[in-house]
PDB file of N, CA and C in Angstrom:
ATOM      1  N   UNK A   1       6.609  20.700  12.428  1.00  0.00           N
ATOM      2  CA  UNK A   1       7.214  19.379  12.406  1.00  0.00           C
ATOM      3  C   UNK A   1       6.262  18.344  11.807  1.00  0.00           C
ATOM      4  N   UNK A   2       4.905  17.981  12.228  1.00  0.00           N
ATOM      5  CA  UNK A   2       4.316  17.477  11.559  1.00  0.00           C
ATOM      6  C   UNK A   2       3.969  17.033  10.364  1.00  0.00           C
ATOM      7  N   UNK A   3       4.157  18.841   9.595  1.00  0.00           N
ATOM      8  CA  UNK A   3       3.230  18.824   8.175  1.00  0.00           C
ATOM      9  C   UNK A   3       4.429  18.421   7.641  1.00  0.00           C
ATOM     10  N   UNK A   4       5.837  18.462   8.005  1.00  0.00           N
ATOM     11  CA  UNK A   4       7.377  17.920   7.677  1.00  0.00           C
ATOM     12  C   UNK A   4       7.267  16.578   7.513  1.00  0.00           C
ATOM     13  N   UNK A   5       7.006  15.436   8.342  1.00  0.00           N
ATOM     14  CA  UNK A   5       6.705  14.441   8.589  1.00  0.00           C
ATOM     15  C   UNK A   5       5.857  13.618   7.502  1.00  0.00           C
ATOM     16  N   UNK A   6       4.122  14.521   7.841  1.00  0.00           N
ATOM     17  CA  UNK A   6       3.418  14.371   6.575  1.00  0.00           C
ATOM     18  C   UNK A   6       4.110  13.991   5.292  1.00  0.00           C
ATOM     19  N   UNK A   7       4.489  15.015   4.868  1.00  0.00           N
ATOM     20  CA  UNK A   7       5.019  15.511   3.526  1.00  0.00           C
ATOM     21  C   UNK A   7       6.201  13.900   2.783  1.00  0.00           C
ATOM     22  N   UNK A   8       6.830  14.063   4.157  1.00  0.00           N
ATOM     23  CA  UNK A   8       8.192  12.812   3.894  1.00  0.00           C
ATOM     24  C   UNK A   8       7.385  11.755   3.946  1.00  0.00           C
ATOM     25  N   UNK A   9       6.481  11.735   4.705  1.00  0.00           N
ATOM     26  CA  UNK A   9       5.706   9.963   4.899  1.00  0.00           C
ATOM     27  C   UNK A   9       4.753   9.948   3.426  1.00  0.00           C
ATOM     28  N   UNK A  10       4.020  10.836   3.010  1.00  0.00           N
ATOM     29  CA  UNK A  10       3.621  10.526   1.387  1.00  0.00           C
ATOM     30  C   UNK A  10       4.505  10.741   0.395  1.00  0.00           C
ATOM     31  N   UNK A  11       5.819  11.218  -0.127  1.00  0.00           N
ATOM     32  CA  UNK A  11       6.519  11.458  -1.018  1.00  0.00           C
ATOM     33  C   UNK A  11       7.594  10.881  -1.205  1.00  0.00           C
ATOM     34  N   UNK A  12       8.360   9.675   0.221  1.00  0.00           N
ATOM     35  CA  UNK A  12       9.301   9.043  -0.387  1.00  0.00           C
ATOM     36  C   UNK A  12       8.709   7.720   0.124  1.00  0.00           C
ATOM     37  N   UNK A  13       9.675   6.611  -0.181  1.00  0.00           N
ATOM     38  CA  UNK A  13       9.550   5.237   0.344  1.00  0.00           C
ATOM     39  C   UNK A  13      10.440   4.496   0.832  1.00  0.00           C
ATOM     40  N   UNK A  14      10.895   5.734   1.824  1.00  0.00           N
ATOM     41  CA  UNK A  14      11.339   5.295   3.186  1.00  0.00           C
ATOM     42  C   UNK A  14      10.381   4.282   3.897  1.00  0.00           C
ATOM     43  N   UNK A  15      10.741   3.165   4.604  1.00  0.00           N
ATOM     44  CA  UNK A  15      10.120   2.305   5.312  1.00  0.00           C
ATOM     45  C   UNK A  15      10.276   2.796   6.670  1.00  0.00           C
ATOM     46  N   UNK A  16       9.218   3.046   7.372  1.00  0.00           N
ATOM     47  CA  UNK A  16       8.885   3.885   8.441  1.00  0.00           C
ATOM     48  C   UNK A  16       9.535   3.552   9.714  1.00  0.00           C
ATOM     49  N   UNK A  17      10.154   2.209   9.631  1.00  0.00           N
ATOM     50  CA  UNK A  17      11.283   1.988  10.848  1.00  0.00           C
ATOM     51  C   UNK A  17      12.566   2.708  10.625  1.00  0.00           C
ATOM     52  N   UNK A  18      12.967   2.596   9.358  1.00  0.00           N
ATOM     53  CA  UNK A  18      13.755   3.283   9.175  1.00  0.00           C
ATOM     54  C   UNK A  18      13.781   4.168   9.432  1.00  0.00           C
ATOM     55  N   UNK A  19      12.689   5.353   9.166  1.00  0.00           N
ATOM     56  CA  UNK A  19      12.557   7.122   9.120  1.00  0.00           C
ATOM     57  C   UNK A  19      12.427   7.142  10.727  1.00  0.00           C
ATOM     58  N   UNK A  20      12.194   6.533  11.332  1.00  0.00           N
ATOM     59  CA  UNK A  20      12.483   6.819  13.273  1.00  0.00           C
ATOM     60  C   UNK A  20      13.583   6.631  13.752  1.00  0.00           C
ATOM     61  N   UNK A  21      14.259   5.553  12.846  1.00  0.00           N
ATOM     62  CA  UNK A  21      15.400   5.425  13.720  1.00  0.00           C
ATOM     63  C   UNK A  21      16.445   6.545  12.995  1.00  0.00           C
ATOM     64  N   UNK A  22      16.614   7.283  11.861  1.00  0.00           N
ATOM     65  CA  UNK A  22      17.267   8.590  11.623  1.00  0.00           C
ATOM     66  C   UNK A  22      16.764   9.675  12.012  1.00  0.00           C
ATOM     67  N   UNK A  23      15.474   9.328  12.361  1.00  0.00           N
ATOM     68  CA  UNK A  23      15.218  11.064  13.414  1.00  0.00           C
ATOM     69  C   UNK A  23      15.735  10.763  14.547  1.00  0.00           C
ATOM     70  N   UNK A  24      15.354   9.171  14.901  1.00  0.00           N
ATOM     71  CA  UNK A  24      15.800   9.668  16.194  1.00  0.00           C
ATOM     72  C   UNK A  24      17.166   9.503  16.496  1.00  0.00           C
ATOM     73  N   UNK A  25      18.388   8.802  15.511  1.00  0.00           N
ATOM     74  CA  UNK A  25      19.758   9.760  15.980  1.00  0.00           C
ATOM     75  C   UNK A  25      20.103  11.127  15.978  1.00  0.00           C
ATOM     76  N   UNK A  26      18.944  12.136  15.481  1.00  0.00           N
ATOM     77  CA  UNK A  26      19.430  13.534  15.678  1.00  0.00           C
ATOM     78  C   UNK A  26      18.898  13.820  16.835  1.00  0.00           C
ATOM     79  N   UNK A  27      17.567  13.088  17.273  1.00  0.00           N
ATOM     80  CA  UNK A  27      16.979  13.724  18.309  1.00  0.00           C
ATOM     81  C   UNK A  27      16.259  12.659  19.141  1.00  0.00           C
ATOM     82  N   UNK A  28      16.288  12.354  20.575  1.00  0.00           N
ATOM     83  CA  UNK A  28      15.062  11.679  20.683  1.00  0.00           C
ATOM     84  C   UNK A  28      13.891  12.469  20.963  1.00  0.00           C
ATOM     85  N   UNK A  29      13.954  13.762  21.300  1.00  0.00           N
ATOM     86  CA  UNK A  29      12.256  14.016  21.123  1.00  0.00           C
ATOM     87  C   UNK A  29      12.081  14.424  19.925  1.00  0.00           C
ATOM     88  N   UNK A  30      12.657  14.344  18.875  1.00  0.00           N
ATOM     89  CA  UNK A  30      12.176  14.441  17.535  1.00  0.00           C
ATOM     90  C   UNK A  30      11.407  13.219  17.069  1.00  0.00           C
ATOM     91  N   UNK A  31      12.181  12.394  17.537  1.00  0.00           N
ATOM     92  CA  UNK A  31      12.051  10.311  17.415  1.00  0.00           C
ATOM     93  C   UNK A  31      10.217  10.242  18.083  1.00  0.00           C
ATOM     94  N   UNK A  32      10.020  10.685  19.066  1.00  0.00           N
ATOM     95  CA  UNK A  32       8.888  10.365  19.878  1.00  0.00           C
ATOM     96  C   UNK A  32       7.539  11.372  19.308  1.00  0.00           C
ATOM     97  N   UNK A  33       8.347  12.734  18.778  1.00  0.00           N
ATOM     98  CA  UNK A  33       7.655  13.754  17.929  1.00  0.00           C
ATOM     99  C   UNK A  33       6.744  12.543  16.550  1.00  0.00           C
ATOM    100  N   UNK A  34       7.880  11.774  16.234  1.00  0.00           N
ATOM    101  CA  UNK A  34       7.403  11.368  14.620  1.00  0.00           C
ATOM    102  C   UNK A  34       6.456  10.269  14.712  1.00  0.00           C
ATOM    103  N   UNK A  35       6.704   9.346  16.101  1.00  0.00           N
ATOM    104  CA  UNK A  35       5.950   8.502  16.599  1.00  0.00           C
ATOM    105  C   UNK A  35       4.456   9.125  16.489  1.00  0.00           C
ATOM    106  N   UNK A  36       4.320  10.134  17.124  1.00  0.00           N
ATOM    107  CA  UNK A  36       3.072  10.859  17.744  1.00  0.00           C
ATOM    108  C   UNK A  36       2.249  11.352  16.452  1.00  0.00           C
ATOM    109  N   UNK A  37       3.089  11.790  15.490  1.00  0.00           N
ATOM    110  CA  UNK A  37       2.723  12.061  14.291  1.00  0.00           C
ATOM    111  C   UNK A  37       2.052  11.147  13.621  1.00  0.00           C
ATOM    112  N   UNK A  38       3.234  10.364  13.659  1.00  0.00           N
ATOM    113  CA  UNK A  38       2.779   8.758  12.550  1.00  0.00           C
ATOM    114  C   UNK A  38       1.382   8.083  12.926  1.00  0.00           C
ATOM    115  N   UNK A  39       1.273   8.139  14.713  1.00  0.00           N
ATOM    116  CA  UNK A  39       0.024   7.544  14.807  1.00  0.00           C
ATOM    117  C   UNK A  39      -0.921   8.685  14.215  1.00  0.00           C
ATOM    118  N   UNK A  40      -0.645  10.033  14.167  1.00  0.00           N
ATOM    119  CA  UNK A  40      -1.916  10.271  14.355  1.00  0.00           C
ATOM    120  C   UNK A  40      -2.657  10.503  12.574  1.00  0.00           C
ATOM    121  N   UNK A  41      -1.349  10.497  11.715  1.00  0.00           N
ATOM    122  CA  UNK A  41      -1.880  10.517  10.132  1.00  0.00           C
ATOM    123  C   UNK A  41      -2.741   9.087  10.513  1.00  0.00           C
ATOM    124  N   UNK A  42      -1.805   7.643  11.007  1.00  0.00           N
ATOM    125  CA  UNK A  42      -2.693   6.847  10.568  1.00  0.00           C
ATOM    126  C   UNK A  42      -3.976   6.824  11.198  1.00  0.00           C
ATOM    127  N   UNK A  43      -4.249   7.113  12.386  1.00  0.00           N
ATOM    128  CA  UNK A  43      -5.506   7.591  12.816  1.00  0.00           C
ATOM    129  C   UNK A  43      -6.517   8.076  11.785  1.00  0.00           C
ATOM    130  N   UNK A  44      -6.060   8.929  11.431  1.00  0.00           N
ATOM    131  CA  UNK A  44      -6.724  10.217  10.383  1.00  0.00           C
ATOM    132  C   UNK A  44      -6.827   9.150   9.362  1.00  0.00           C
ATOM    133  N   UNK A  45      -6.183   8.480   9.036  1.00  0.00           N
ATOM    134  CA  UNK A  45      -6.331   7.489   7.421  1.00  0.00           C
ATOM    135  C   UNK A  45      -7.556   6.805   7.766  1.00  0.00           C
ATOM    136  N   UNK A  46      -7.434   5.746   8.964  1.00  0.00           N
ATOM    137  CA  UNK A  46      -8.385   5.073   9.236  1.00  0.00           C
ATOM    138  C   UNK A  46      -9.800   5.777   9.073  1.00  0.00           C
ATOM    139  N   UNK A  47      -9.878   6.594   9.341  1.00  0.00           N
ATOM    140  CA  UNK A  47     -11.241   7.468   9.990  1.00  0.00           C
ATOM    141  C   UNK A  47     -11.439   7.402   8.676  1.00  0.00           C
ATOM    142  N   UNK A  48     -10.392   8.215   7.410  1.00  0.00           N
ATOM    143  CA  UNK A  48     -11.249   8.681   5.809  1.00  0.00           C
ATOM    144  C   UNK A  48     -11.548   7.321   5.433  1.00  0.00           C
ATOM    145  N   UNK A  49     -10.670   6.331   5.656  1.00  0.00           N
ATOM    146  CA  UNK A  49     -11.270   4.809   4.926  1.00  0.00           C
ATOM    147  C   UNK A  49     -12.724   4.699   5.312  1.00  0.00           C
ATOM    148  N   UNK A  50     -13.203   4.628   6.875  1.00  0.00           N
ATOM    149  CA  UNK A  50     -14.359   3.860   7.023  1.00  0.00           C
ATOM    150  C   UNK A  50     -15.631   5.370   6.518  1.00  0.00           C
ATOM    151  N   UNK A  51     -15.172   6.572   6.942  1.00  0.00           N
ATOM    152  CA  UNK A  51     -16.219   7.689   6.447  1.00  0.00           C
ATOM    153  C   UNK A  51     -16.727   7.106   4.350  1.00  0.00           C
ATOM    154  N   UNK A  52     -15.127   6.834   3.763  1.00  0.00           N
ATOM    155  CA  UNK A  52     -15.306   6.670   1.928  1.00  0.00           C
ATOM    156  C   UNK A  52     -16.478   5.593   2.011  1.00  0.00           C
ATOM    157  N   UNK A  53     -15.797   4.212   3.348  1.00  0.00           N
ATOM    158  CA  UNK A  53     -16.705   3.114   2.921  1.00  0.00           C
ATOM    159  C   UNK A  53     -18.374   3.056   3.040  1.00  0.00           C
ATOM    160  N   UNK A  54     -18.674   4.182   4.312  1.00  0.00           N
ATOM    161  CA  UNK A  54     -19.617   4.668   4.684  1.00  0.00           C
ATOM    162  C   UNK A  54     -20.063   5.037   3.486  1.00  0.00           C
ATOM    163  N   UNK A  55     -19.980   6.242   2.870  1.00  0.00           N
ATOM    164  CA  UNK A  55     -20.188   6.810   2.050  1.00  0.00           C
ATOM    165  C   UNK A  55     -20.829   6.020   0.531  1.00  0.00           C
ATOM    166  N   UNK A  56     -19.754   4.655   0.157  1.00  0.00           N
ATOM    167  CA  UNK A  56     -20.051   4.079  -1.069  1.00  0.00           C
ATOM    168  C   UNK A  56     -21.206   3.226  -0.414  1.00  0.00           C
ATOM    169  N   UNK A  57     -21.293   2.994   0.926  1.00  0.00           N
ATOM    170  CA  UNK A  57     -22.336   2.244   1.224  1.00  0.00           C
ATOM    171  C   UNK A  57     -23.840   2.337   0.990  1.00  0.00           C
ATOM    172  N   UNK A  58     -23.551   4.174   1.420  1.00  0.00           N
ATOM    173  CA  UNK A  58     -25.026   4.664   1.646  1.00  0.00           C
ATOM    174  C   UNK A  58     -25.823   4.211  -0.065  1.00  0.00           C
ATOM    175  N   UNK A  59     -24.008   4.997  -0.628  1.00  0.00           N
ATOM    176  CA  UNK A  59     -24.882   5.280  -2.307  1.00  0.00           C
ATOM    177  C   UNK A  59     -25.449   3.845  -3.014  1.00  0.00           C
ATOM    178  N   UNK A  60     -24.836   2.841  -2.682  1.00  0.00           N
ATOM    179  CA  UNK A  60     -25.038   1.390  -3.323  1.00  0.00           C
ATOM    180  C   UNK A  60     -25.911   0.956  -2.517  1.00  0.00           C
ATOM    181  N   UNK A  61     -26.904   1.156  -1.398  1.00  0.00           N
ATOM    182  CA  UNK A  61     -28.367   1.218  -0.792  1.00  0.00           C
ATOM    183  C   UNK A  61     -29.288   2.178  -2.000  1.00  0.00           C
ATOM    184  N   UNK A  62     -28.999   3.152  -2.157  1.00  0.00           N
ATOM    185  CA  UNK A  62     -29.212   4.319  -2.784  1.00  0.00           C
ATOM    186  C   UNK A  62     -30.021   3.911  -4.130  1.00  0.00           C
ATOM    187  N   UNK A  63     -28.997   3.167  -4.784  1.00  0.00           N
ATOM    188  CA  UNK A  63     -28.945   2.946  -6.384  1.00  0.00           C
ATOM    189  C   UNK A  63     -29.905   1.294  -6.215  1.00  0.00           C
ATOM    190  N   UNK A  64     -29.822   0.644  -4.794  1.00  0.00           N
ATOM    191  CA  UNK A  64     -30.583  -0.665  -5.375  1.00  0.00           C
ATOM    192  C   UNK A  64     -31.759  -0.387  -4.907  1.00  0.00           C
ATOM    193  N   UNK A  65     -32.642   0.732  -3.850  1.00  0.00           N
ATOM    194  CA  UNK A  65     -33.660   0.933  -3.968  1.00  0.00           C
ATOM    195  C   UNK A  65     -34.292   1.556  -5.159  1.00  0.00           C
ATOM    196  N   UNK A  66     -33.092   2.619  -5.768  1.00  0.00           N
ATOM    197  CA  UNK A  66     -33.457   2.914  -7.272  1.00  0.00           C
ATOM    198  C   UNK A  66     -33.872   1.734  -8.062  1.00  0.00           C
ATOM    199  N   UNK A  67     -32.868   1.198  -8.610  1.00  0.00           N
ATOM    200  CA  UNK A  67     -32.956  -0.516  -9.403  1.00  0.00           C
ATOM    201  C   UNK A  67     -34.947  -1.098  -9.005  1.00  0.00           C
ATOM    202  N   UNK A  68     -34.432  -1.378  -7.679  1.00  0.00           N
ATOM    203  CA  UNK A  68     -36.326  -2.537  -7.229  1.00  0.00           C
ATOM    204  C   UNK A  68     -37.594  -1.171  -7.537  1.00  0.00           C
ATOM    205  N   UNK A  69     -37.121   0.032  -7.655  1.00  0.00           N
ATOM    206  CA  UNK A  69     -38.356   0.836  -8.043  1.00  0.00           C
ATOM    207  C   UNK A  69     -38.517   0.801  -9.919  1.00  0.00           C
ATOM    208  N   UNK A  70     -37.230   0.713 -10.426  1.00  0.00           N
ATOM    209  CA  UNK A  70     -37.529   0.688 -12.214  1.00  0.00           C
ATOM    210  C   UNK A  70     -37.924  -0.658 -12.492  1.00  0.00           C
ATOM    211  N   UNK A  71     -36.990  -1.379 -11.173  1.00  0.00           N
ATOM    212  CA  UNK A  71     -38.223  -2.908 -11.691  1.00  0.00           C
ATOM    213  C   UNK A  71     -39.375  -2.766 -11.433  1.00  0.00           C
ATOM    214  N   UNK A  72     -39.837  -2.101 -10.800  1.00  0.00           N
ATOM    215  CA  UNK A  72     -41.631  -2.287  -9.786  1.00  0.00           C
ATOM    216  C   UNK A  72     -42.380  -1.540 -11.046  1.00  0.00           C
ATOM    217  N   UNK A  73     -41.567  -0.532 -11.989  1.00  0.00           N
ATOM    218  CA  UNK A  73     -41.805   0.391 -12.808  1.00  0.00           C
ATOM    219  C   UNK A  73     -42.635   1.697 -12.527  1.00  0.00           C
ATOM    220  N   UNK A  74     -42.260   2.220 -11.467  1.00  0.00           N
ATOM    221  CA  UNK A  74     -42.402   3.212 -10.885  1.00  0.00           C
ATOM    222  C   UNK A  74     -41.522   4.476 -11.960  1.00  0.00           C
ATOM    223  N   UNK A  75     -42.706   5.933 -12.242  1.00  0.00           N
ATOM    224  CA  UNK A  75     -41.176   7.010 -12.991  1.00  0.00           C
ATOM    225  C   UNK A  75     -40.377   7.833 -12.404  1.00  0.00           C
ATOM    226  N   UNK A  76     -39.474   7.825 -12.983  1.00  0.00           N
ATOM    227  CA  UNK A  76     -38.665   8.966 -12.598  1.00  0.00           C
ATOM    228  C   UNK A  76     -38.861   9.648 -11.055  1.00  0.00           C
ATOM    229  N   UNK A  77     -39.743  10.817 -11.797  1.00  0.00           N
ATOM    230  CA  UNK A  77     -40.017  11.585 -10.942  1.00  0.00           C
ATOM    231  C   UNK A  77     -40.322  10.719  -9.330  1.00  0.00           C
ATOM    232  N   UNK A  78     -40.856  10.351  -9.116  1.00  0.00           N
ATOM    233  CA  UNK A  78     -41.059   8.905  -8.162  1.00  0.00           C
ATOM    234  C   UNK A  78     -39.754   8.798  -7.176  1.00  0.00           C
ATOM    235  N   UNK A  79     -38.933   7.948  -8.012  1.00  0.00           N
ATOM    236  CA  UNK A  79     -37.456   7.311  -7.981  1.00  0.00           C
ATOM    237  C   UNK A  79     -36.472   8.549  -7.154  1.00  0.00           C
ATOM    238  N   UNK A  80     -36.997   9.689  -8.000  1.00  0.00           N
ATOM    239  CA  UNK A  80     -36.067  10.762  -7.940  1.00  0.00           C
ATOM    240  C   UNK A  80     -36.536  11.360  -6.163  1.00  0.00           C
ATOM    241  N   UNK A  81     -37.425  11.644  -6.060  1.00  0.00           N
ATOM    242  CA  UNK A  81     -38.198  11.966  -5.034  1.00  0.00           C
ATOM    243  C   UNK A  81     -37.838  10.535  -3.842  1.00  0.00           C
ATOM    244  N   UNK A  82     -37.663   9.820  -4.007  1.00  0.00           N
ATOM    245  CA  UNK A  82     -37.635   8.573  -3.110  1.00  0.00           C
ATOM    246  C   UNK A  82     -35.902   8.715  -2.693  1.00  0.00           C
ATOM    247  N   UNK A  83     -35.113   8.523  -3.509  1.00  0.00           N
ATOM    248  CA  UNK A  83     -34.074   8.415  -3.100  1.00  0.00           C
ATOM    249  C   UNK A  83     -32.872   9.782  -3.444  1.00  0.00           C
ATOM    250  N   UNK A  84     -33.560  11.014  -4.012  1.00  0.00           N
ATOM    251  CA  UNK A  84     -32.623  12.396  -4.375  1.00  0.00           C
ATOM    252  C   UNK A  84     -31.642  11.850  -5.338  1.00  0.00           C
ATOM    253  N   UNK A  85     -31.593  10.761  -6.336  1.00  0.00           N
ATOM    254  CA  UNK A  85     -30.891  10.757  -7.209  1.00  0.00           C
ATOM    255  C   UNK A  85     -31.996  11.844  -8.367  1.00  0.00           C
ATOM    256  N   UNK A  86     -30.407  12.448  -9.104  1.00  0.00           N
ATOM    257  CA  UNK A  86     -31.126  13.179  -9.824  1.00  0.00           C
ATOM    258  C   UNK A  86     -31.697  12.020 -11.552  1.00  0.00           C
ATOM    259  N   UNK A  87     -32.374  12.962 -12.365  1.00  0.00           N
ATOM    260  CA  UNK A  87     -32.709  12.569 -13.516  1.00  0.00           C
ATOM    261  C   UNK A  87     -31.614  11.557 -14.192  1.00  0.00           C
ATOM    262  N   UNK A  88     -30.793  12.263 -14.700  1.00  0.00           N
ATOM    263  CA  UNK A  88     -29.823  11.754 -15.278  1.00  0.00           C
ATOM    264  C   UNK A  88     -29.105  10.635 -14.634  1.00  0.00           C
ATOM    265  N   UNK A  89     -28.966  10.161 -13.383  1.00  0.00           N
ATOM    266  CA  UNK A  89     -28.408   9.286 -12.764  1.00  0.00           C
ATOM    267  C   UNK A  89     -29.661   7.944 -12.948  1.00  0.00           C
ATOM    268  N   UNK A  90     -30.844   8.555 -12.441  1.00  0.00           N
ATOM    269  CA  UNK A  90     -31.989   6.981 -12.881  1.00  0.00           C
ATOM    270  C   UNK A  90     -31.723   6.384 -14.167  1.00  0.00           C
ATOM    271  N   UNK A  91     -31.950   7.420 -15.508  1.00  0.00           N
ATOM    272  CA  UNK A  91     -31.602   7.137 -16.363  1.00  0.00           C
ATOM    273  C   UNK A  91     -30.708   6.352 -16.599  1.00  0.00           C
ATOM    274  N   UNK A  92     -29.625   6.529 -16.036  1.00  0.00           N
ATOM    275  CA  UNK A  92     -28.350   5.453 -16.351  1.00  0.00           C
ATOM    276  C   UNK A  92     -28.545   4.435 -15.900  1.00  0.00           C
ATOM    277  N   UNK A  93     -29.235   4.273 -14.804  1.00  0.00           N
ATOM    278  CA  UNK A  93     -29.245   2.854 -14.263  1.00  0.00           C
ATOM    279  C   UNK A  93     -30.833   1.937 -14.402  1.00  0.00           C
ATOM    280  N   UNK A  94     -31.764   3.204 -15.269  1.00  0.00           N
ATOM    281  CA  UNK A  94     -32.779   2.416 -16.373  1.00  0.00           C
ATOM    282  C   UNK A  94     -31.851   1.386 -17.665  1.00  0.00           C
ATOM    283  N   UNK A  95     -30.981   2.141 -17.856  1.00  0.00           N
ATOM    284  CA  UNK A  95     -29.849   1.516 -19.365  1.00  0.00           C
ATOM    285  C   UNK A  95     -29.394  -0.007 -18.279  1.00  0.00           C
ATOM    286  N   UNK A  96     -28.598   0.390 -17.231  1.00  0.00           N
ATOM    287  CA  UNK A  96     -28.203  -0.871 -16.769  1.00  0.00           C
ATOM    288  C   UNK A  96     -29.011  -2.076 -17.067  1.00  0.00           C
ATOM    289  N   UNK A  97     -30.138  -1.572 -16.188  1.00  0.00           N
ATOM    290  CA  UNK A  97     -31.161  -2.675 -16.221  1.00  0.00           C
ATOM    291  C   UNK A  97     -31.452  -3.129 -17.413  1.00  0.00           C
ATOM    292  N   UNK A  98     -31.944  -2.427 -18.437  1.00  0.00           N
ATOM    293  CA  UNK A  98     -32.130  -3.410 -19.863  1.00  0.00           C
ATOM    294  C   UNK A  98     -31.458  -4.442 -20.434  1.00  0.00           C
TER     295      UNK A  98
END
């Protein structure tokens, strides 16, 4: 029932009051089923939003301790070792800086 749910809640644009109140004239524990569902995708949404924002956070810490080390003019190897960006990524953001 769920992955049913899922599926209908990303592929049409049904407005979600709507899609409860036609489950639930076939059923009400289908109705309370979709409820339970609905919270729990959006649950699950919430969580990937703040993990992505987490995530772009770390890297944009990441890239401006990179940045204040090509200003300090520290190489590569350095940079790379300091923050695990690889070669090719300092590089790009040596180009920024110029």
């Amino acid at each position: 029932f769920s992955s049913l749910v899922a599926y209908l809640f990303y592929t049409t644009k049904i407005k979600t009051h709507i899609f409860l109140e036609k489950i639930s004239e076939i059923s009400e524990e289908a109705g309370k089923k979709f409820v339970s569902t609905a919270d729990l995708l959006i649950s699950e949404g919430k969580k990937k939003g703040i993990i992505e924002g987490m995530q772009k956070g770390r890297k944009e810490g990441i890239e401006k301790i990179a940045f204040n080390l090509i200003y300090n003019g520290f190489d590569n190897r350095l940079i790379k070792k300091v923050t695990s960006l690889d070669i090719k990524e300092i590089k790009r953001l040596r180009e920024l800086q110029n």
